[in-house]
Protein backbone atom coordinates (compact mmCIF):
# COMPACT_ATOMS: atom_id res chain seq x y z
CA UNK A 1 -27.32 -48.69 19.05
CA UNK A 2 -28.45 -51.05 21.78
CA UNK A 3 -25.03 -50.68 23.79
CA UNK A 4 -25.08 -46.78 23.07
CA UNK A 5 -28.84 -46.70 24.84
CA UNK A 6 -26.32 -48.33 28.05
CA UNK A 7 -23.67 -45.73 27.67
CA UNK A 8 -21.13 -48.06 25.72
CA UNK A 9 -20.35 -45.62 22.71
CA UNK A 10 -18.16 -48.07 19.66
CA UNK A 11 -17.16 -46.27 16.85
CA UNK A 12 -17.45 -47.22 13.53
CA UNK A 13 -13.82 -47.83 12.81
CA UNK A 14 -14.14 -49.39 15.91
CA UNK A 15 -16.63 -52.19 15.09
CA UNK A 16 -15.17 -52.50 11.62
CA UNK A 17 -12.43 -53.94 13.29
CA UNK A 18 -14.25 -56.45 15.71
CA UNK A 19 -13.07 -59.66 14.83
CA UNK A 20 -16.73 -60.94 14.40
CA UNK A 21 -17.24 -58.30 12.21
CA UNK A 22 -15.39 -58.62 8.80
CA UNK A 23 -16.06 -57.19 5.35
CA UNK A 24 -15.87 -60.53 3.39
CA UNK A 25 -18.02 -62.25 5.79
CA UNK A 26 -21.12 -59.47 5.82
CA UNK A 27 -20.88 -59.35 2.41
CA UNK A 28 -21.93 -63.24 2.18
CA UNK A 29 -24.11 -63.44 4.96
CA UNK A 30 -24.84 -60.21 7.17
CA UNK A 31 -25.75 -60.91 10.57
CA UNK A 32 -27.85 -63.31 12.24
CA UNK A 33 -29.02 -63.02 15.43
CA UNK A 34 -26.40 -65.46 17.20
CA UNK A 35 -23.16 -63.10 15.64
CA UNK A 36 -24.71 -60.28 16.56
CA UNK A 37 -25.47 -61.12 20.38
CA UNK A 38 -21.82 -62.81 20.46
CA UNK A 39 -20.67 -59.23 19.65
CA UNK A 40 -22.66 -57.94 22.44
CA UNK A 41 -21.71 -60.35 24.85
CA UNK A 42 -18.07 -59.23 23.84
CA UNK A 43 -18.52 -56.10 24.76
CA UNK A 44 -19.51 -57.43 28.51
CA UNK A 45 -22.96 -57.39 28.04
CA UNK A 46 -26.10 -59.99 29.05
CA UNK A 47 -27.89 -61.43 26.17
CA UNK A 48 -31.22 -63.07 25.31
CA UNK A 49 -32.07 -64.12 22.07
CA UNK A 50 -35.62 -64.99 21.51
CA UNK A 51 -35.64 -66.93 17.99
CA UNK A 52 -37.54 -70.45 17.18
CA UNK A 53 -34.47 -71.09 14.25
CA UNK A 54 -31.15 -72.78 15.63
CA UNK A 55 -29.68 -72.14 12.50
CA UNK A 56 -29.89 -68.19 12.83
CA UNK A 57 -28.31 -68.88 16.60
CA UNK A 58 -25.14 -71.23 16.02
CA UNK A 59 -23.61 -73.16 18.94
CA UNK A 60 -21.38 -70.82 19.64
CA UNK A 61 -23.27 -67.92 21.09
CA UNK A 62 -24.96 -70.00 24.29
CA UNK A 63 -20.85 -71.46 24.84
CA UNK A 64 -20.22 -67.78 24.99
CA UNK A 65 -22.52 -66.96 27.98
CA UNK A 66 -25.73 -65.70 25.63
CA UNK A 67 -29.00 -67.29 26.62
CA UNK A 68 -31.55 -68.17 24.00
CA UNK A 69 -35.30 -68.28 24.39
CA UNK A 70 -36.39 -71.07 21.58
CA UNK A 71 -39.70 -69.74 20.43
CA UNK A 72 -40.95 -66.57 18.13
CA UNK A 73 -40.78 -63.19 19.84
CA UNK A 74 -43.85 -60.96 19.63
CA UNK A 75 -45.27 -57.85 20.42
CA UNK A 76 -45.18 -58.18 24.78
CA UNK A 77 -41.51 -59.47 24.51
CA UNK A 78 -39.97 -56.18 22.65
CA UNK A 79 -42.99 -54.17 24.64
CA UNK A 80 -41.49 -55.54 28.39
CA UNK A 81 -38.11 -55.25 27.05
CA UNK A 82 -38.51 -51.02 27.04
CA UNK A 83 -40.03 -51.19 30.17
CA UNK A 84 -37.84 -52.91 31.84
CA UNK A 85 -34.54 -50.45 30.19
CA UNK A 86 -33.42 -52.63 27.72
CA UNK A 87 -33.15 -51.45 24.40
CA UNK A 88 -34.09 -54.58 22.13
CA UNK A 89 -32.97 -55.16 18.85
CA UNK A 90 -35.21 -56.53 16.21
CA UNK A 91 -35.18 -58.28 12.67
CA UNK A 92 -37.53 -56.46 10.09
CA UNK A 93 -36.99 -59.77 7.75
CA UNK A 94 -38.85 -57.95 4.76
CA UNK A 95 -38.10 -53.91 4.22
CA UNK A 96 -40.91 -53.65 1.67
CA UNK A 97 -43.35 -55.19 4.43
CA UNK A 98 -42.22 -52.61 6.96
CA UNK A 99 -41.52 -49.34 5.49
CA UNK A 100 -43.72 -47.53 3.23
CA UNK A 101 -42.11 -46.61 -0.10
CA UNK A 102 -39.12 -49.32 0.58
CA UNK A 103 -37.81 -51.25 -2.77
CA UNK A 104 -36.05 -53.46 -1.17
CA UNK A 105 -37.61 -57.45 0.14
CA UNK A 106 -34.40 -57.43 2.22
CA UNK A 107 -33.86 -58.15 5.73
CA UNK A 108 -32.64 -54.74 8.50
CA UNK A 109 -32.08 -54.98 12.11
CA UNK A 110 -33.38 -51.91 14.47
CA UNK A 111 -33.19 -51.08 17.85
CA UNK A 112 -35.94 -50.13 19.53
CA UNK A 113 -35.55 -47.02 21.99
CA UNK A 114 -39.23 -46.16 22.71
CA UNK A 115 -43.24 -47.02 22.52
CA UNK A 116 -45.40 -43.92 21.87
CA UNK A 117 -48.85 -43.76 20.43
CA UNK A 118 -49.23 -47.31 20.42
CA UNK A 119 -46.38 -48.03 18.28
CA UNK A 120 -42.31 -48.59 18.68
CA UNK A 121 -39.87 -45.93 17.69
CA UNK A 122 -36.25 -46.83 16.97
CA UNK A 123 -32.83 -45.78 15.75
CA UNK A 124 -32.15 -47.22 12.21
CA UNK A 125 -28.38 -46.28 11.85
CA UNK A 126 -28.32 -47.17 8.17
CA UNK A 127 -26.85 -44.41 6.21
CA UNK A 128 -29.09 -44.65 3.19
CA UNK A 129 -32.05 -44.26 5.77
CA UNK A 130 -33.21 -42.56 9.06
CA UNK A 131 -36.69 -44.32 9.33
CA UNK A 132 -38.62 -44.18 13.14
CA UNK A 133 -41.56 -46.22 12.83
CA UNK A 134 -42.47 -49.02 10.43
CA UNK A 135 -46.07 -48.57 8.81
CA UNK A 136 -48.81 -48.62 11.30
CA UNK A 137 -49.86 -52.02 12.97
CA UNK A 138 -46.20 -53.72 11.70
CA UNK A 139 -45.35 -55.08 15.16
CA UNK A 140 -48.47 -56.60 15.95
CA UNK A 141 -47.95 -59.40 14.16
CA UNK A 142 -44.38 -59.14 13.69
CA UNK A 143 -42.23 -62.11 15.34
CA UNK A 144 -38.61 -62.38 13.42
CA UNK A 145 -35.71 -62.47 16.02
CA UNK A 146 -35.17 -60.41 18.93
CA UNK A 147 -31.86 -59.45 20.87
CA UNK A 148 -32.24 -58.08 24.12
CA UNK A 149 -29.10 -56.45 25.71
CA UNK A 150 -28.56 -55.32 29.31
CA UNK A 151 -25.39 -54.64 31.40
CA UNK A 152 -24.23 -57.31 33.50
């Protein structure tokens, strides 16, 4: 979703068959913030990552060209991010936290494409849900993992 929001459309089948991105290995782990800006900056794009964990970024992704910001995100970073035409992607690590009526504790990554009313709209591409907002006053004190990608 973030590289659609810059006009670089990759189709499912396409993605599916990104090296990074393998059946066997999101069915272990799913993404963390490092794979997912490596596959990004694969795509010719400039990422930021803006995560206090190493262990969620890997070695591998700064090698690559990615540049990582070691402290929590928050509010002003995702906030700036829209303003400045980036479409930042961000780690909901709890569902049931975020989204009213949400079963699931689990982790989701969204990309934010807007802030209206006081509050950040995105595009959740999941299938099994086409969410907008997270309950009211999430993001204030939200600070997971942030990816923000721009064109070179």
């Amino acid at each position: 979703m973030a590289m659609r929001h810059h006009g670089v459309t990759v189709t499912e089948k396409g993605m599916e068959s990104h090296p990074l991105v393998t059946r066997e290995f999101l069915q272990k782990h799913g993404f963390n913030p490092g794979r997912l800006g490596r596959i990004a900056l694969s795509f010719g794009f400039r990422v930021t990552l803006i995560d206090a964990d190493p262990e969620g970024i890997g070695s591998t992704f700064t090698k690559e060209g990615g540049r990582w910001l070691k402290r929590d995100p928050n509010h002003r970073d995702l906030h700036d991010a829209l303003t400045s035409n980036i479409a930042p992607v961000a780690c909901i690590p709890n569902k049931r936290e975020a989204f009213a009526g949400s079963n699931s504790a689990g982790s989701h990554w969204v990309t934010l494409h807007s802030f209206e009313n006081g509050d950040f709209v995105f595009h959740d591409p999941a299938p099994w849900r086409k969410a907008t907002h997270c309950k009211p006053g999430y993001w204030k004190s939200w600070n997971c993992s942030a990816i923000l990608v721009s064109p070179k």
